[in-house]
N, C-alpha and C. Protein backbone atom coordinates (compact mmCIF):
# COMPACT_ATOMS: atom_id res chain seq x y z
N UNK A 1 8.90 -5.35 -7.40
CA UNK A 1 7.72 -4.91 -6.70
C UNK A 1 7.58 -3.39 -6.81
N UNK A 2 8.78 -2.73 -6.57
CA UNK A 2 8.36 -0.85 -6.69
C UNK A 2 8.37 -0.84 -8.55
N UNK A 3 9.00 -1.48 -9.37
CA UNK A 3 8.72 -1.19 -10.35
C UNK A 3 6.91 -1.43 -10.86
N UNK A 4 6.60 -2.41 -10.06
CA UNK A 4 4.94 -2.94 -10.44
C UNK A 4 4.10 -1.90 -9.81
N UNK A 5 4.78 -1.05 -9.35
CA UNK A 5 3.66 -0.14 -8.26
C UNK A 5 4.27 1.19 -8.96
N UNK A 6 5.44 1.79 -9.17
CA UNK A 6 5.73 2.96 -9.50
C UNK A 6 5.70 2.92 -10.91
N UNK A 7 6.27 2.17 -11.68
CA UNK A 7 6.39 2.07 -12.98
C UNK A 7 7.71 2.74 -13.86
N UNK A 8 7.93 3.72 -14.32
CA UNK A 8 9.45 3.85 -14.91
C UNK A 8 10.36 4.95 -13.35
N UNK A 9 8.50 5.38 -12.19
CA UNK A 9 9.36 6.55 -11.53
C UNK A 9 9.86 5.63 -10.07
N UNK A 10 10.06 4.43 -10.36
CA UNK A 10 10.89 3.59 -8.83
C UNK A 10 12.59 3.49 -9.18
N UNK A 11 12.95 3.66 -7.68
CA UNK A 11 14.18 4.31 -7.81
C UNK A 11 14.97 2.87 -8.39
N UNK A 12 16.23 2.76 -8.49
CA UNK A 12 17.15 1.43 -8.90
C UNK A 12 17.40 1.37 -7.43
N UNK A 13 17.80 -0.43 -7.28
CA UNK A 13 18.35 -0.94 -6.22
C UNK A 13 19.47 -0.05 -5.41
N UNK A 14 20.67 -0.09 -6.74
CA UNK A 14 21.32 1.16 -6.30
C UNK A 14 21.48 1.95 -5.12
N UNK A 15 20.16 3.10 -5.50
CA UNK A 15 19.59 4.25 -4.70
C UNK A 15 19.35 3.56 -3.73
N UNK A 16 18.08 2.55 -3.94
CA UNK A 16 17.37 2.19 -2.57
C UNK A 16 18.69 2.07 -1.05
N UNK A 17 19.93 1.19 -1.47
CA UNK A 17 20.84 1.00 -1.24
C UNK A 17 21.76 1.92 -0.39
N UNK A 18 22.05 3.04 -1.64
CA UNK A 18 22.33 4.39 -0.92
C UNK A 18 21.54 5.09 0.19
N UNK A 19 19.70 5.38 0.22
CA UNK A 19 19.15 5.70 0.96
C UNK A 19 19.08 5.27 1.77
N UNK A 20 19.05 3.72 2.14
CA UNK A 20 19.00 2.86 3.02
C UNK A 20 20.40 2.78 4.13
N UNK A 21 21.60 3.05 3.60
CA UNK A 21 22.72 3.74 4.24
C UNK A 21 22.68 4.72 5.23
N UNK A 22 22.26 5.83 4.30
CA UNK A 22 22.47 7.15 4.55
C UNK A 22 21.17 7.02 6.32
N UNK A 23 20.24 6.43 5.86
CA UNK A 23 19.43 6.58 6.87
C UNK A 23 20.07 5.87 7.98
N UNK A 24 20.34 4.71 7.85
CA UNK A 24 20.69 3.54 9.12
C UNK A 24 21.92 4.41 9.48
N UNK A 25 22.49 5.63 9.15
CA UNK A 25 23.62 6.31 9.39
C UNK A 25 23.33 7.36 10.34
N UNK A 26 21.93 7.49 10.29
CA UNK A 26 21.45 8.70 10.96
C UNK A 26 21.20 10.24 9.82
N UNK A 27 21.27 10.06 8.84
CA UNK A 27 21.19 11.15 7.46
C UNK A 27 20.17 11.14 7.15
N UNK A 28 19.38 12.16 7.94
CA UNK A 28 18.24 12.01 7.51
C UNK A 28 17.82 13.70 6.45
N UNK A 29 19.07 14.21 5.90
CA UNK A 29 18.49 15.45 5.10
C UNK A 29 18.74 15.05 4.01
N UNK A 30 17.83 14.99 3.36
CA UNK A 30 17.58 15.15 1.95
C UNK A 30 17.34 16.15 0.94
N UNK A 31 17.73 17.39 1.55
CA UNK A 31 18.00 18.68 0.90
C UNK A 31 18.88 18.41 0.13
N UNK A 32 20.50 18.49 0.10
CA UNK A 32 21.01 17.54 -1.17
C UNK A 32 21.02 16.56 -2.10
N UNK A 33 20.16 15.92 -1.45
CA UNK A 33 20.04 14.72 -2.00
C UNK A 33 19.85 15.30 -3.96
N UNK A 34 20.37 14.24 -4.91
CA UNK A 34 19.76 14.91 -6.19
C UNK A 34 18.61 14.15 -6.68
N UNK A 35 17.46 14.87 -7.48
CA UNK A 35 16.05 13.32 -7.72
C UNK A 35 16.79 12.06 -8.69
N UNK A 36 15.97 11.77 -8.69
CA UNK A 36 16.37 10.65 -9.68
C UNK A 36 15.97 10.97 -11.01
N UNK A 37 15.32 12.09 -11.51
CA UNK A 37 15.22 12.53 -12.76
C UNK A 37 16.23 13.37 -13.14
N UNK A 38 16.73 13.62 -12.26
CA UNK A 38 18.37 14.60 -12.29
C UNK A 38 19.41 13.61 -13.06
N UNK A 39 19.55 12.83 -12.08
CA UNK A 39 20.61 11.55 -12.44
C UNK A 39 20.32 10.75 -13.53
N UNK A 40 19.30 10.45 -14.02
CA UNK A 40 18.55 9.88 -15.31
C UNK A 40 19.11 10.97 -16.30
N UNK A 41 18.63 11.95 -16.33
CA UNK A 41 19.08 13.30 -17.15
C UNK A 41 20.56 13.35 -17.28
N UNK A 42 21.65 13.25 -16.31
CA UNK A 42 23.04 13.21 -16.42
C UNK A 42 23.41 11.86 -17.29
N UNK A 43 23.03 10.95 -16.80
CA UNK A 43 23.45 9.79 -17.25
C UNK A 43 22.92 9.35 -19.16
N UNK A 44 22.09 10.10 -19.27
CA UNK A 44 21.64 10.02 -21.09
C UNK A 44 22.56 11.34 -21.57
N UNK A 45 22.74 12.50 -20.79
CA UNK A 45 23.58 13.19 -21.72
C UNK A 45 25.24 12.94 -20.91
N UNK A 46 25.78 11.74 -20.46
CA UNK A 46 27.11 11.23 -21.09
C UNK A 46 27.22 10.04 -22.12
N UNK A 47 26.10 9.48 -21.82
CA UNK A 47 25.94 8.52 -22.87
C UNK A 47 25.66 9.25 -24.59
N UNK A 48 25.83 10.18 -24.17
CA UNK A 48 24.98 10.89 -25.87
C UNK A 48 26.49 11.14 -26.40
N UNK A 49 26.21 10.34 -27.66
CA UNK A 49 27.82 10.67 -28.41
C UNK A 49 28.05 12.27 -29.29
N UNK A 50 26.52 12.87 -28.79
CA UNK A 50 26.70 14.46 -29.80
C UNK A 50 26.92 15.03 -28.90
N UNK A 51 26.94 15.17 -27.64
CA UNK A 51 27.44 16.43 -26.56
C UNK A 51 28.52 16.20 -26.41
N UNK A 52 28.96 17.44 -27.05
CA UNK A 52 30.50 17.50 -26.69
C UNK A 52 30.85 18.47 -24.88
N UNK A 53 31.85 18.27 -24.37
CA UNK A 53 31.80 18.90 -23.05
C UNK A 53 31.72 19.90 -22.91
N UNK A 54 31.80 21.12 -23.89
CA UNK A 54 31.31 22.62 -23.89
C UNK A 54 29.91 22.86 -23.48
N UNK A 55 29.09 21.43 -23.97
CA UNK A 55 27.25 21.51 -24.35
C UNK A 55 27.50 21.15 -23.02
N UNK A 56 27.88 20.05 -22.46
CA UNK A 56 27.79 19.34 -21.47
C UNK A 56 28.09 20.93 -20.35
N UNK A 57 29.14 21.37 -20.53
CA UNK A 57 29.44 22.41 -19.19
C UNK A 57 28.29 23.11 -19.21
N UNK A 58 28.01 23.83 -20.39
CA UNK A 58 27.12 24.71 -20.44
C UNK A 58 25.60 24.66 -19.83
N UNK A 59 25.35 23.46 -20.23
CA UNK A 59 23.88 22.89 -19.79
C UNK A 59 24.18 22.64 -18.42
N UNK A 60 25.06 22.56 -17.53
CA UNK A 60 24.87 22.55 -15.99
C UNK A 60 25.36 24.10 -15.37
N UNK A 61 25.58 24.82 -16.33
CA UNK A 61 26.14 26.41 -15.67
C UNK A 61 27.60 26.14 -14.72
N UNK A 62 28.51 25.73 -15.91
CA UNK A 62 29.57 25.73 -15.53
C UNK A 62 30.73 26.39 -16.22
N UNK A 63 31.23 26.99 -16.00
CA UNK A 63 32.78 27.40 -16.17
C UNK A 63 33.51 27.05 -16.99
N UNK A 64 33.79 26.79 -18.31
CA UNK A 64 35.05 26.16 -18.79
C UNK A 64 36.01 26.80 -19.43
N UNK A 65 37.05 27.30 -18.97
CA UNK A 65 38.62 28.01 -19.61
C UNK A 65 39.45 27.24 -20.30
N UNK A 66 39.91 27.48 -21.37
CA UNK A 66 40.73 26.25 -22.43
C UNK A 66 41.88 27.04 -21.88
């Protein structure tokens, strides 16, 4: 049903799942929270067999010391 109404931008069960927690928990800030185009975005570049973890650190502004 949210996929027939949102189309590729409805969240996964998943989330719904998680949000649905967090709220019945009393969590109601969503200032941390990350979007779901964030997590879409993470999840294609670990799946990507050309980023190696240098690209990977780099592209989130991270730190890496060998």
């Amino acid at each position: 049903m949210l996929v027939e109404a949102y189309g590729g931008n409805a969240l996964s069960r998943a989330q719904c799942y998680r949000w649905f927690e967090k709220f019945q928990n009393g969590d109601f800030d969503v200032r941390n929270a990350r979007s779901v185009a964030d997590q879409q975005k993470n999840l294609k570049m670990l799946n990507c067999k050309h980023y190696s973890m240098k690209m990977m650190a780099k592209r989130k502004n991270i730190l890496h010391n060998n």
